[in-house]
C-alpha atoms as a PDB file:
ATOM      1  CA  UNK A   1      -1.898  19.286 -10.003  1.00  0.00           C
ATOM      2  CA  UNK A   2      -2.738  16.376 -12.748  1.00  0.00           C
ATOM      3  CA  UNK A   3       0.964  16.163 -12.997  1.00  0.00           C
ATOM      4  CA  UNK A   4       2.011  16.175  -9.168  1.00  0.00           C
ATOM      5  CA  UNK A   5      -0.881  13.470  -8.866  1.00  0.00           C
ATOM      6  CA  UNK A   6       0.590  11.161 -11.534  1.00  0.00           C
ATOM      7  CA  UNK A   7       3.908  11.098 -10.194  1.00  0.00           C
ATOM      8  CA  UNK A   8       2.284  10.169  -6.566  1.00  0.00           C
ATOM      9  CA  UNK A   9       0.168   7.413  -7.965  1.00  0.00           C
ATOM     10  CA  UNK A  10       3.329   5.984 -10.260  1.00  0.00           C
ATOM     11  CA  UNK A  11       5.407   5.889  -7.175  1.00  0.00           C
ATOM     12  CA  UNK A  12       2.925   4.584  -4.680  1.00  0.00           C
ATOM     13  CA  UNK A  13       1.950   1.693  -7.488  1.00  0.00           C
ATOM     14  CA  UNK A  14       5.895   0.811  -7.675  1.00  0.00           C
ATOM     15  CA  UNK A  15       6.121   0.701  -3.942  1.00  0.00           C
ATOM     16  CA  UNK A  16       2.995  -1.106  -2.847  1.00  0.00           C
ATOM     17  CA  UNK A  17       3.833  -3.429  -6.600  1.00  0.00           C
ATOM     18  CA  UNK A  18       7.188  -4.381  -4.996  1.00  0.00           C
ATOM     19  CA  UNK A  19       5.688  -5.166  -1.164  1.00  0.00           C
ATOM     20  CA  UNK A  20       2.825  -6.996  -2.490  1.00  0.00           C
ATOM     21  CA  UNK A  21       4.672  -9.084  -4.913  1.00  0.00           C
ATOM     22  CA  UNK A  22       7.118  -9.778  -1.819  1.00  0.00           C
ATOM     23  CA  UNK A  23       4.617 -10.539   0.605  1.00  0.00           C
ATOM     24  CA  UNK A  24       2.515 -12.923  -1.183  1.00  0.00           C
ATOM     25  CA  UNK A  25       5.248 -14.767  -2.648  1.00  0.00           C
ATOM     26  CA  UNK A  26       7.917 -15.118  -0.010  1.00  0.00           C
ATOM     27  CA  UNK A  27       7.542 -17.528   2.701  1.00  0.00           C
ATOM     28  CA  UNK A  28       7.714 -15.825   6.334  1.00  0.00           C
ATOM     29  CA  UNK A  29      11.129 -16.851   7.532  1.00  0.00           C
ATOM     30  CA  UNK A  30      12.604 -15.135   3.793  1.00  0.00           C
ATOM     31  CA  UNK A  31      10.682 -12.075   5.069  1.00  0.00           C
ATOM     32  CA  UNK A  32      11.783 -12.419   8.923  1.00  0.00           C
ATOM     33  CA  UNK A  33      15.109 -10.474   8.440  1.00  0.00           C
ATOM     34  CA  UNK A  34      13.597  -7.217   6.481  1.00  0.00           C
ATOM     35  CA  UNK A  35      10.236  -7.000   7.802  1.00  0.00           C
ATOM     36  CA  UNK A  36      10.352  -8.299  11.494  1.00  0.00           C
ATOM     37  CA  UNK A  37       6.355  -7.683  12.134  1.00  0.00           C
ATOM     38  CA  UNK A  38       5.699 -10.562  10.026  1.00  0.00           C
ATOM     39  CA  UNK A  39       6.709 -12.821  13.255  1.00  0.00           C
ATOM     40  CA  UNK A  40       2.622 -10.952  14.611  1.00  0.00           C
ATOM     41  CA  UNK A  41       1.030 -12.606  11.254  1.00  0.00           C
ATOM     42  CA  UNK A  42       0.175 -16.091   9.912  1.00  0.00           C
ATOM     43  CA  UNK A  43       1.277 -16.873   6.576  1.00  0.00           C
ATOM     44  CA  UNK A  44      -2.193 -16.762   5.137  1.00  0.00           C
ATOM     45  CA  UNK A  45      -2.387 -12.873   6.643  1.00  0.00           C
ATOM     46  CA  UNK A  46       0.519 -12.038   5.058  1.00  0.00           C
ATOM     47  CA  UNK A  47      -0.048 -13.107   1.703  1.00  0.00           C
ATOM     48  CA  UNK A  48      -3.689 -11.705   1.541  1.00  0.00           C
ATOM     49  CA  UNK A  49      -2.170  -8.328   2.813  1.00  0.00           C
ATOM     50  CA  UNK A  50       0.146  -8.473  -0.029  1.00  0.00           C
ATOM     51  CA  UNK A  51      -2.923  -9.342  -2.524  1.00  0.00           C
ATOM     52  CA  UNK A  52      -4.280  -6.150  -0.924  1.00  0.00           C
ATOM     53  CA  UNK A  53      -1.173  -4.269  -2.067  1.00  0.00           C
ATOM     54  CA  UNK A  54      -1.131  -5.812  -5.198  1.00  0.00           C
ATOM     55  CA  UNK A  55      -4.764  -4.826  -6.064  1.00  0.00           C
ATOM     56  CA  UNK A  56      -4.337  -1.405  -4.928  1.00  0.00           C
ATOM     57  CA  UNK A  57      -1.223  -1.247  -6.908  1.00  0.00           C
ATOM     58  CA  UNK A  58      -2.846  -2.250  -9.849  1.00  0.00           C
ATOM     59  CA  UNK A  59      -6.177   0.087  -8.946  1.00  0.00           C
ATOM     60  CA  UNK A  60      -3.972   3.472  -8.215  1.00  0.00           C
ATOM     61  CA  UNK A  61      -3.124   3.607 -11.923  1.00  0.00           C
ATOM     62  CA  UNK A  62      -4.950   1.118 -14.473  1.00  0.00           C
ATOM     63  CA  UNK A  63      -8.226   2.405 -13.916  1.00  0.00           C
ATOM     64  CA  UNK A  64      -7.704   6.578 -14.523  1.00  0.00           C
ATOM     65  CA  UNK A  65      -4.911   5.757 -17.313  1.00  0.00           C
ATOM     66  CA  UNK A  66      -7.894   3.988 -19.007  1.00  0.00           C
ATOM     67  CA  UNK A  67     -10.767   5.980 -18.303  1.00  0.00           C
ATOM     68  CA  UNK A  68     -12.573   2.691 -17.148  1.00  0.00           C
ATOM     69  CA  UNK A  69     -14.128   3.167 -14.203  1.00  0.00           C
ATOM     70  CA  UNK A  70     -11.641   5.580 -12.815  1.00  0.00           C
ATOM     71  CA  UNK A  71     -13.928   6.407  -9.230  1.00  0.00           C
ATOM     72  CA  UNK A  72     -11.394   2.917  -8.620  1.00  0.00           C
ATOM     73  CA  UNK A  73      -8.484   5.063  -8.156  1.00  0.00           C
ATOM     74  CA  UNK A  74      -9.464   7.166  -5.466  1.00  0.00           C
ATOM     75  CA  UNK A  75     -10.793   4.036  -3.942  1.00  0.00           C
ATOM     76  CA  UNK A  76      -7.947   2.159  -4.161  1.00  0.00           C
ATOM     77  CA  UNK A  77      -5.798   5.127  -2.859  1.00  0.00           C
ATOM     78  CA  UNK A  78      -8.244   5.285   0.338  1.00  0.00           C
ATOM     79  CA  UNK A  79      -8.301   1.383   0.714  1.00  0.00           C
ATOM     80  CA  UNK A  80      -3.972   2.488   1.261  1.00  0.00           C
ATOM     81  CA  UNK A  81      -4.546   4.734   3.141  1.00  0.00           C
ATOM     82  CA  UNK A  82      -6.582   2.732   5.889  1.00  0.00           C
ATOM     83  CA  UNK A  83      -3.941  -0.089   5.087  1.00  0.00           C
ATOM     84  CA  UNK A  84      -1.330   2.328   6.507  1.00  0.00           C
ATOM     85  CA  UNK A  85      -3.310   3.515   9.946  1.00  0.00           C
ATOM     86  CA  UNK A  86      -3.475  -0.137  10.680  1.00  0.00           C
ATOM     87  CA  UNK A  87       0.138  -0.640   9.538  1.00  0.00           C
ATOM     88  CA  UNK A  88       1.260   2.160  11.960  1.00  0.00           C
ATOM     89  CA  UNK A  89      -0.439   0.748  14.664  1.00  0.00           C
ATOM     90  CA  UNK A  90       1.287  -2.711  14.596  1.00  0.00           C
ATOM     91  CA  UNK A  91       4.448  -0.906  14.278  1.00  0.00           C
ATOM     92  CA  UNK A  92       3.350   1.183  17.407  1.00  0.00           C
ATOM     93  CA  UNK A  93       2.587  -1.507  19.528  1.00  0.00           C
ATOM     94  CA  UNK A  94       5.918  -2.903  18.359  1.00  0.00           C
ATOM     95  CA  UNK A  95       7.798   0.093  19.675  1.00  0.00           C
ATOM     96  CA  UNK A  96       8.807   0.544  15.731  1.00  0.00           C
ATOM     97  CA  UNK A  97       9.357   4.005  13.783  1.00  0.00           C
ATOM     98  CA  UNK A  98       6.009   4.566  12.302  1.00  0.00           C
ATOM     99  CA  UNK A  99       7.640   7.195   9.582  1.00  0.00           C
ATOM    100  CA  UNK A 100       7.482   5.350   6.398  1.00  0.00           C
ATOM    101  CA  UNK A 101       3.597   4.510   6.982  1.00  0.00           C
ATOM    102  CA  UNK A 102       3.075   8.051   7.790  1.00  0.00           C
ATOM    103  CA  UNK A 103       4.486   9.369   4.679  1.00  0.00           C
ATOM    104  CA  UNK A 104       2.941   6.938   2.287  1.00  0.00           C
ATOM    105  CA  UNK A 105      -0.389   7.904   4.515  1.00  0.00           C
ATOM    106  CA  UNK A 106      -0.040  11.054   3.558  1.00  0.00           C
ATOM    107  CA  UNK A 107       0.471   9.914  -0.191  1.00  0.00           C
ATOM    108  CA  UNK A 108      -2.506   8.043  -0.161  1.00  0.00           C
ATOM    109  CA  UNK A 109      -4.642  10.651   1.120  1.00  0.00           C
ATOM    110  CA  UNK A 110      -3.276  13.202  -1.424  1.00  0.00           C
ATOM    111  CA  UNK A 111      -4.145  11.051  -4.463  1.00  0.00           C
ATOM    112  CA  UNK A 112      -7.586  10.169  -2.873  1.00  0.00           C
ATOM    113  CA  UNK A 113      -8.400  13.566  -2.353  1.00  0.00           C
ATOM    114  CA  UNK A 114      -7.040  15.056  -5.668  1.00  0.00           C
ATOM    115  CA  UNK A 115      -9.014  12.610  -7.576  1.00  0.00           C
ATOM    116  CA  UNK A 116     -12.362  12.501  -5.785  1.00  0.00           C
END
């Protein structure tokens, strides 16, 4: 299980790495074209939710791989996870598919679970 949860938190750190780094660099018209909820968002929202992402990133791996205060993991894998219900429900009241934040939900709640 140690192993299974490793490979979720590597992944989910690359993935919400990669989003945060985009969203709280990029201005909102570079992001327009691949992420069309942005138009619902200010600027300002968008980079702190990619600070979010960036933290968690960070907090889904550092913290466990050095033994210092490692309760941060789970924590940041939770802190996801609620990231994700709100995600789906933008993308719901967009009329969006909802799949990706349902899957990396489920991710989330997996590694949150596994290391509580």
């Amino acid at each position: 299980m140690n192993v299974v949860l490793w490979v979720l938190q590597i992944l989910l750190a690359l993935l919400f790495l990669a989003a945060g780094v985009a969203k709280s660099t990029m201005p909102k018209d570079r992001l327009q074209p691949r992420l069309p909820y942005v138009e619902d968002f200010s600027q300002g929202q968008m980079r702190a939710i990619g600070v979010v992402e960036l933290l968690a990133a960070i907090g889904l791996v550092l913290p466990w791989a050095t033994g210092i205060a490692p309760v941060l993991t789970p924590l940041a894998a939770a802190g996801l996870a609620v990231t994700m219900v709100l995600a789906a429900a933008v993308h719901r009241r967009r009329k969006e598919p909802m799949t990706v934040n349902l899957v990396l939900l489920a991710m989330t709640v997996i590694v949150a679970v596994g290391r509580f």
